[in-house]
Protein backbone atom coordinates (compact mmCIF):
# COMPACT_ATOMS: atom_id res chain seq x y z
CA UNK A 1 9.41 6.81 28.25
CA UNK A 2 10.75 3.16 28.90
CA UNK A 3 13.99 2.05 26.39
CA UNK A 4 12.94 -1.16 25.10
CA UNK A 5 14.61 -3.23 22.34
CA UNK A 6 18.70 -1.50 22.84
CA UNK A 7 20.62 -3.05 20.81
CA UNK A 8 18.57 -4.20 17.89
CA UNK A 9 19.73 -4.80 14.42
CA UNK A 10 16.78 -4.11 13.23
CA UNK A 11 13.04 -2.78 13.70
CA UNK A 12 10.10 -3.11 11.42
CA UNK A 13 7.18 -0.85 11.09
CA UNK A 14 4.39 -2.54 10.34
CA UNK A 15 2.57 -6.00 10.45
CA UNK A 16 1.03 -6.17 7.64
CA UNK A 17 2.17 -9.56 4.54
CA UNK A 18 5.21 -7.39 3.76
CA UNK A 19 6.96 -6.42 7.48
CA UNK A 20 5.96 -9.83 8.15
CA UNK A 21 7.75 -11.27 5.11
CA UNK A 22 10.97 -9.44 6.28
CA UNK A 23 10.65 -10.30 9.53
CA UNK A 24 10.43 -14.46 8.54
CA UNK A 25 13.88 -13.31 6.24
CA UNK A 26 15.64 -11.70 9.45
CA UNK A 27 14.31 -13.90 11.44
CA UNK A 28 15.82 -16.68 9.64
CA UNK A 29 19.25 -14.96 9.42
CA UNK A 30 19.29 -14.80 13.29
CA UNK A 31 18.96 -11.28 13.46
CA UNK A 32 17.56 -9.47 16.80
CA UNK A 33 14.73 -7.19 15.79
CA UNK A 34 11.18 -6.48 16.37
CA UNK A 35 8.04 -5.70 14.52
CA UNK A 36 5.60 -3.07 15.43
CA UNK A 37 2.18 -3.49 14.02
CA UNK A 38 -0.38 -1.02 13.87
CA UNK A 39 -3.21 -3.22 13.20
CA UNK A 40 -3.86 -1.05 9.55
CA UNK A 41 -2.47 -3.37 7.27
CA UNK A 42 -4.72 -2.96 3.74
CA UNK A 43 -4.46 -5.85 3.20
CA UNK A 44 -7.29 -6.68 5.92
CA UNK A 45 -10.31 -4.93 3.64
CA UNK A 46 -9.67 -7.50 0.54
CA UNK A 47 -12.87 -9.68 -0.07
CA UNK A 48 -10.75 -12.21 -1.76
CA UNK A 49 -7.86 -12.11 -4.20
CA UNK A 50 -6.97 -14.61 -6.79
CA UNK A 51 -3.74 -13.79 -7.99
CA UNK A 52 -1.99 -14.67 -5.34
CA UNK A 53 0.54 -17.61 -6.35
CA UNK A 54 -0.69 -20.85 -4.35
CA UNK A 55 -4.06 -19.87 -4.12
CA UNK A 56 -6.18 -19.99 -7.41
CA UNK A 57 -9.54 -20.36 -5.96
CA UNK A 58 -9.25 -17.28 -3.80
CA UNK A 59 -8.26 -15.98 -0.44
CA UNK A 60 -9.45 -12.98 1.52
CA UNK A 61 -7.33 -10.94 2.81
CA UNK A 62 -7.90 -12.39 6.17
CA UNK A 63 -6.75 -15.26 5.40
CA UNK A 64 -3.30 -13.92 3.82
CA UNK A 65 -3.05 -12.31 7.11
CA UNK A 66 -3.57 -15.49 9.28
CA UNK A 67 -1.23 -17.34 7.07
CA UNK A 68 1.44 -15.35 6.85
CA UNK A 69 1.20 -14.35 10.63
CA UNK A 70 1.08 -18.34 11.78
CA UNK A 71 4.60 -18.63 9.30
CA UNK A 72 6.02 -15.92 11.14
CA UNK A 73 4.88 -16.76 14.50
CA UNK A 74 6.81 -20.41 13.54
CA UNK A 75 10.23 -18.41 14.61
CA UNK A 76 8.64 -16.57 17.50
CA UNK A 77 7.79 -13.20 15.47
CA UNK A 78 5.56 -12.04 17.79
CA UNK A 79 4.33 -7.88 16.51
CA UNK A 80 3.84 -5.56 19.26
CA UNK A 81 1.07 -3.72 18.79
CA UNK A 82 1.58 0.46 18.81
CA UNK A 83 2.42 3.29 16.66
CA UNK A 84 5.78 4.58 15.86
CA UNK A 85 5.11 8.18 16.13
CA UNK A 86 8.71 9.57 15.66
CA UNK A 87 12.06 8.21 13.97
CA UNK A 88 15.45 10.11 14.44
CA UNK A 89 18.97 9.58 14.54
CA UNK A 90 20.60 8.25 17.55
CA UNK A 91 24.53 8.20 17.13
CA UNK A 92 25.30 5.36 15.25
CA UNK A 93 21.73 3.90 15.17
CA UNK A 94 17.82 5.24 14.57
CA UNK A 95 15.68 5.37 17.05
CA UNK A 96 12.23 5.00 17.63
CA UNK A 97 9.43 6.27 19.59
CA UNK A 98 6.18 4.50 20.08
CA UNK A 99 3.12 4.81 21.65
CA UNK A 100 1.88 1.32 22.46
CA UNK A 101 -1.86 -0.27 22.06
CA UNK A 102 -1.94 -0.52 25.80
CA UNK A 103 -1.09 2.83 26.21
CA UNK A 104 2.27 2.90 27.53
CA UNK A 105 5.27 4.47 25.52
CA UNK A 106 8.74 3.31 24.76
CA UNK A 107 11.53 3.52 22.74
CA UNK A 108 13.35 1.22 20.44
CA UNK A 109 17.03 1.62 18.67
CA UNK A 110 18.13 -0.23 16.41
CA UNK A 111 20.95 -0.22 13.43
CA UNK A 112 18.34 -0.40 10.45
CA UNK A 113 14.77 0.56 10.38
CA UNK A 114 12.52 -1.31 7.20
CA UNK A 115 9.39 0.61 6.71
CA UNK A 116 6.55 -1.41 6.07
CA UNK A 117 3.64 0.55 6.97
CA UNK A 118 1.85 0.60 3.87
CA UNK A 119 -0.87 3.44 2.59
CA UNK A 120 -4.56 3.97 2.81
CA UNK A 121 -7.28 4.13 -0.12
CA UNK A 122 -8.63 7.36 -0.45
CA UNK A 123 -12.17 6.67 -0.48
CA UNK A 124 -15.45 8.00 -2.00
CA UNK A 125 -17.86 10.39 -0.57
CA UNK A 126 -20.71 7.63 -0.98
CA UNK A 127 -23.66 6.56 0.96
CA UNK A 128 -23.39 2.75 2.85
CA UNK A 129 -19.63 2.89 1.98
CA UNK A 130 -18.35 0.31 4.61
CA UNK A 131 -21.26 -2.63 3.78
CA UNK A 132 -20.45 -1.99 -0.19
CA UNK A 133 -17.09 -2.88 0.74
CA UNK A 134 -17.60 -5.76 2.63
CA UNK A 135 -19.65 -7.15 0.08
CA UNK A 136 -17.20 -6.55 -2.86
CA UNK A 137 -19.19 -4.09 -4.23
CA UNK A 138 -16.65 -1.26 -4.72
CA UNK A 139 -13.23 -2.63 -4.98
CA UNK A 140 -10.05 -0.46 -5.06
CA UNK A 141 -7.75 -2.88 -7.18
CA UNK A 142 -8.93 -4.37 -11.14
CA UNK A 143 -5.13 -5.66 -11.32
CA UNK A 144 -6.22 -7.88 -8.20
CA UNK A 145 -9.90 -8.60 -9.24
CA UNK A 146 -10.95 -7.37 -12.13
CA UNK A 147 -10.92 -10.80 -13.82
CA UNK A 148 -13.40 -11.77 -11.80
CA UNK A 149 -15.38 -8.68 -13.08
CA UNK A 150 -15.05 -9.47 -16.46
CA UNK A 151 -17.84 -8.63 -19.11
CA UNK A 152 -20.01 -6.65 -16.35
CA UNK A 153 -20.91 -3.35 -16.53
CA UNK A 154 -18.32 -1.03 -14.25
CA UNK A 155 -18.14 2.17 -12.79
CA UNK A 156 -14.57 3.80 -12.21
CA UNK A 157 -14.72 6.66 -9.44
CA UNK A 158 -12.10 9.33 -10.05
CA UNK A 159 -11.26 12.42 -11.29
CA UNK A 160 -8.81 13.62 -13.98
CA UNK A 161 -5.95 12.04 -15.55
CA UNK A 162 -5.70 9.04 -12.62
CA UNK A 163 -9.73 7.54 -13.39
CA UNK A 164 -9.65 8.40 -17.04
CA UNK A 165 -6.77 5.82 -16.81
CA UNK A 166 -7.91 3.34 -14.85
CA UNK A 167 -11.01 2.80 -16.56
CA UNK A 168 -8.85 2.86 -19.64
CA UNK A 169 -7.25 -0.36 -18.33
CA UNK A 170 -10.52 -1.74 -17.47
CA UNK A 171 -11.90 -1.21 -20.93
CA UNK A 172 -9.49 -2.52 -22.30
CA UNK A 173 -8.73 -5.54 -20.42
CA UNK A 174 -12.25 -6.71 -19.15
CA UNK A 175 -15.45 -5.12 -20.08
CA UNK A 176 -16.74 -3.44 -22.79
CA UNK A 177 -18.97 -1.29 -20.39
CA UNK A 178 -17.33 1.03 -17.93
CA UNK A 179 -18.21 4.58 -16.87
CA UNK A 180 -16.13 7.19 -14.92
CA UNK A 181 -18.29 9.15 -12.35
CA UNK A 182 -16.67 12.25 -10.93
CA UNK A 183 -19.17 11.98 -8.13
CA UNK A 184 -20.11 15.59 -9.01
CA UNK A 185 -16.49 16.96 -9.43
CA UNK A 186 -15.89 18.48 -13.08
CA UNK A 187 -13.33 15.97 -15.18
CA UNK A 188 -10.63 17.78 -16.16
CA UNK A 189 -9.82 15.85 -19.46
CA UNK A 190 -7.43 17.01 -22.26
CA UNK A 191 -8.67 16.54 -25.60
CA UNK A 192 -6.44 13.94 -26.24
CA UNK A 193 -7.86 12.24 -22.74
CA UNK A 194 -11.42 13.08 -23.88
CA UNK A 195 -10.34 10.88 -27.04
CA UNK A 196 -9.05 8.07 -25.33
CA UNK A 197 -12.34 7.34 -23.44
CA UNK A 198 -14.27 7.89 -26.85
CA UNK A 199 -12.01 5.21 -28.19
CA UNK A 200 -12.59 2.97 -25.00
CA UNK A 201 -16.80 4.19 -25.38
CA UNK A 202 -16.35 4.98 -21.42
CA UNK A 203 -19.33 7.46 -20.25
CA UNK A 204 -18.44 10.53 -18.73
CA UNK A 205 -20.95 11.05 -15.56
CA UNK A 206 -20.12 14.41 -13.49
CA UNK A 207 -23.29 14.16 -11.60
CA UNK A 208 -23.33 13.70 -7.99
CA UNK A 209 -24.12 10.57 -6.32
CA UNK A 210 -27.14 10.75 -4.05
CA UNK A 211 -27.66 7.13 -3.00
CA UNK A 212 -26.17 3.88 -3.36
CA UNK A 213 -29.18 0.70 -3.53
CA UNK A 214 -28.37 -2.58 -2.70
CA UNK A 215 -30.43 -5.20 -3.19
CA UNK A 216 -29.49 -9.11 -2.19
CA UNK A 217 -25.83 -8.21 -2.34
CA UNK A 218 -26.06 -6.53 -5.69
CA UNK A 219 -25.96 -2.97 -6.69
CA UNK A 220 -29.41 -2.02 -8.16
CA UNK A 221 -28.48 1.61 -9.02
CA UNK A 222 -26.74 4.64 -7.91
CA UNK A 223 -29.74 7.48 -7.69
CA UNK A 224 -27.98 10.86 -8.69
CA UNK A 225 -29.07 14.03 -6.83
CA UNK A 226 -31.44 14.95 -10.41
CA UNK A 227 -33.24 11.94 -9.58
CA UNK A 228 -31.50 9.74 -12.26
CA UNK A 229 -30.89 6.00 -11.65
CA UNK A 230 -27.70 4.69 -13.07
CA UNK A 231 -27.06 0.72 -13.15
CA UNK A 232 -23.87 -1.31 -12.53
CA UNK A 233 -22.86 -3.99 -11.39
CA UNK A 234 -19.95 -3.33 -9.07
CA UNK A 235 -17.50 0.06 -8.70
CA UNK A 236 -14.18 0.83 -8.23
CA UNK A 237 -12.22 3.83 -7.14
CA UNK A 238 -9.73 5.35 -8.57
CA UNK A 239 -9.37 8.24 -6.04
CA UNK A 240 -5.87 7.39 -5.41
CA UNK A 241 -3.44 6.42 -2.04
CA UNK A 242 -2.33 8.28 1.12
CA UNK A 243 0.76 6.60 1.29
CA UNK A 244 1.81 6.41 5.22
CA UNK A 245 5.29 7.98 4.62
CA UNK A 246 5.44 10.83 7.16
CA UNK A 247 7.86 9.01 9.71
CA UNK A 248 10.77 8.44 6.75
CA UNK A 249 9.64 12.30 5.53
CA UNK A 250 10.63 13.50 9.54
CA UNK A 251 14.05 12.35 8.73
CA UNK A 252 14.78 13.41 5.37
CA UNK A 253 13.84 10.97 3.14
CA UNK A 254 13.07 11.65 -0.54
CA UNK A 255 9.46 10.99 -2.02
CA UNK A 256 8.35 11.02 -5.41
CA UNK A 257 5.48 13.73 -7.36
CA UNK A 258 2.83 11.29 -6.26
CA UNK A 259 4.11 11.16 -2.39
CA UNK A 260 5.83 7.79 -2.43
CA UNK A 261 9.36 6.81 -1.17
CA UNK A 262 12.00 6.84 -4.01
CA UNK A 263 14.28 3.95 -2.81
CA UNK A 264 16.69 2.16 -4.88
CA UNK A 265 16.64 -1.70 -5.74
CA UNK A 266 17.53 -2.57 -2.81
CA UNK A 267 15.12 -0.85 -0.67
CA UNK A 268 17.30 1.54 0.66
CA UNK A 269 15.84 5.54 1.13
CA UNK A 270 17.89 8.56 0.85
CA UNK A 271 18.28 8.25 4.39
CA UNK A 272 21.21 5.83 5.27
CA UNK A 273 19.79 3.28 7.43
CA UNK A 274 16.37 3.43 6.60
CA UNK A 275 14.23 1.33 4.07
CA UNK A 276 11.27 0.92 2.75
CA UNK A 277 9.00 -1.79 1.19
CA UNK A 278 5.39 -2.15 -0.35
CA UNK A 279 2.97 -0.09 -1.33
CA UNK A 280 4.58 2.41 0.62
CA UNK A 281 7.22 3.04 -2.23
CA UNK A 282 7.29 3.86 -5.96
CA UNK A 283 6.48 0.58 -7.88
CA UNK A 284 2.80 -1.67 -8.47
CA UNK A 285 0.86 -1.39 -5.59
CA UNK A 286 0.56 -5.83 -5.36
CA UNK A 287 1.23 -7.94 -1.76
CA UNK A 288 3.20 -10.29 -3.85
CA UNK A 289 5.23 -7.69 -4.98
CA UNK A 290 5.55 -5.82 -1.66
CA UNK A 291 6.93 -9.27 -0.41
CA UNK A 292 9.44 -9.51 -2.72
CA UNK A 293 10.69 -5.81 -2.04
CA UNK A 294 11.03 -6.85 1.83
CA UNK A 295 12.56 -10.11 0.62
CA UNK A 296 15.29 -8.32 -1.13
CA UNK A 297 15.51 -5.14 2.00
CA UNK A 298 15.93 -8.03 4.32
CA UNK A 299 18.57 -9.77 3.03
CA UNK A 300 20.50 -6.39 2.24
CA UNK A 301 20.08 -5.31 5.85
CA UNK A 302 21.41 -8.71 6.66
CA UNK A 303 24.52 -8.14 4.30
CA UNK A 304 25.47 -5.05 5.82
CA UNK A 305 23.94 -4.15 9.23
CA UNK A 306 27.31 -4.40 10.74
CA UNK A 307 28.28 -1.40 8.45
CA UNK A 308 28.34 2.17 10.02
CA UNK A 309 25.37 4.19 9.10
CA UNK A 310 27.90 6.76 7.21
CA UNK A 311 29.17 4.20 5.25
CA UNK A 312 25.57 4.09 3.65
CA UNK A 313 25.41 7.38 2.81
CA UNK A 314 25.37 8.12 -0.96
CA UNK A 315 22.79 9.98 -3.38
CA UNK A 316 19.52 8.49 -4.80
CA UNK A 317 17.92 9.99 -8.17
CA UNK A 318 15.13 10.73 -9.07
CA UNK A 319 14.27 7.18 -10.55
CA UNK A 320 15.55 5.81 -7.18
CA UNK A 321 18.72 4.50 -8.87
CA UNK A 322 22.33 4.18 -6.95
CA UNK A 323 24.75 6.76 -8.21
CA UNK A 324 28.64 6.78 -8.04
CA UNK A 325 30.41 7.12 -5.07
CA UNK A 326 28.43 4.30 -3.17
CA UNK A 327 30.32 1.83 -0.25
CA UNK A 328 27.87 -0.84 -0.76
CA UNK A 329 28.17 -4.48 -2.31
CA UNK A 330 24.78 -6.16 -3.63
């Protein structure tokens, strides 16, 4: 395996709006570090967002890509594209191993790792899945888009306690006609759950899904396997996130009930050294948010990179706060 990058003060895992955002902050402190992309960044499936600041009549998440790629590549950021596939400690640095695109290996080392690699939806067992997507059809986000949505008649895909809430929101917030299919799966409400969707007049559908028609870039109806045809006009699910944590897990690091990393407000993991940023870690799951996260990780690691990795040691709580005892200035 070939040592590449010796020496750096810093490597970033992944490519996505949010390693990219710390790598325009390092690069911009005149830091020597590298970015390794993956080429999963979720931000790729978005048809088009319109709360990002800058852009009110809508960008897809191509475009935030492109832009954000072009800034970077302004200070020579240029991603190499692999897969970390193991972090540990080396001495007084971490070190990397990654399998590149091209399908060599090598190894990076570097002072301070920021973890940027994001998470993955957990989709739905549905028929013509990928073209629903790509048309906007079912949408993972009503924070993001569910403005646009307003006043139409949604379906929330989950199960339990997360999809009761979610459609919750959306009844609340948007439309006055939402249902929550389990896609087959019994809902597991409490009574007091059961009596929040009453109040919100969601429907409760437990039937299984049998088919998905789409018509002229509209969902006609879902067909249920009893032959039933239910009629929206656009879904989201609510099935939750696979949050792409298992490198920071290999060395220690702390995650939360739902699987996230529990950092503290500066982006810093129970492991000294290592950080984290975006949807990756405990907070709302928003790019704009995520780049403020590796805003504020960025200019930390810039503040103390020259700091032995011992010195960071100290104990993060369960609400990712820093306790007593810490070395470290803001």
């Amino acid at each position: 395996m070939t040592p590449e990058g010796d020496g750096l003060d810093v490597l970033v895992i992944g490519g996505g709006p949010v390693g990219l955002t710390a790598a325009i902050y390092l690069a911009r402190f005149k830091r020597r570090f590298a970015v390794i992309d993956a080429g999963e960044s979720r931000a790729a499936s978005i048809p088009e967002s319109h709360n990002i600041p800058f852009f009110g009549d809508g960008i897809p998440g191509s475009g935030i890509l492109a832009r954000i790629r072009a800034h970077a590549g302004q200070y020579g950021v240029e991603p190499r594209m692999g897969r970390v596939t193991s972090l540990l400690r080396d001495g007084a640095a971490l070190m990397a191993e990654i399998r590149l695109r091209d399908g060599g290996r090598c190894r990076m080392s570097a002072r301070r790792i920021l973890l940027a690699a994001g998470s993955r939806d957990i989709e739905p067992r549905l028929p013509d899945l990928p073209d629903a997507v790509r048309r906007g059809l079912v949408r993972y986000c009503p924070i993001c888009d569910g403005f646009e949505a307003r006043d139409r008649r949604i379906a929330v895909i989950g199960h339990g306690t997360r999809g009761l809430a979610e459609a919750a929101f959306i009844a609340r917030t948007y439309s006055n006609d939402v249902s929550l299919l389990s896609l087959g799966e019994k809902l597991l409400l409490s009574p007091e759950e059961l009596e929040i969707a009453r109040r919100h007049r969601i429907r409760l559908v437990e039937e299984a899904i049998a088919g998905l028609d789409v018509r002229d870039g509209r969902i006609m109806a879902l067909r249920t396997g009893g032959g039933a045809e239910l009629r929206f006009d656009l879904l989201y699910s609510a099935l939750g996130l696979h949050y792409r944590t298992e490198l920071a897990v290999g060395l220690g690091a702390r995650c939360d009930d739902s699987g996230a990393l529990v950092v503290d407000g500066h982006g810093q993991t129970s492991v000294p050294g290592l950080y984290a940023a975006g949807d990756i870690v405990r907070g709302l799951d928003q790019i704009v948010v995520g780049m403020g996260q590796a805003a504020v990780a960025a200019t930390h690691i810039h503040n103390h990179c020259e700091l032995p990795l011992d010195g960071e040691t100290r104990t993060i709580g369960a609400g990712g706060e820093r306790r007593a005892g810490t070395t470290l200035g803001e």
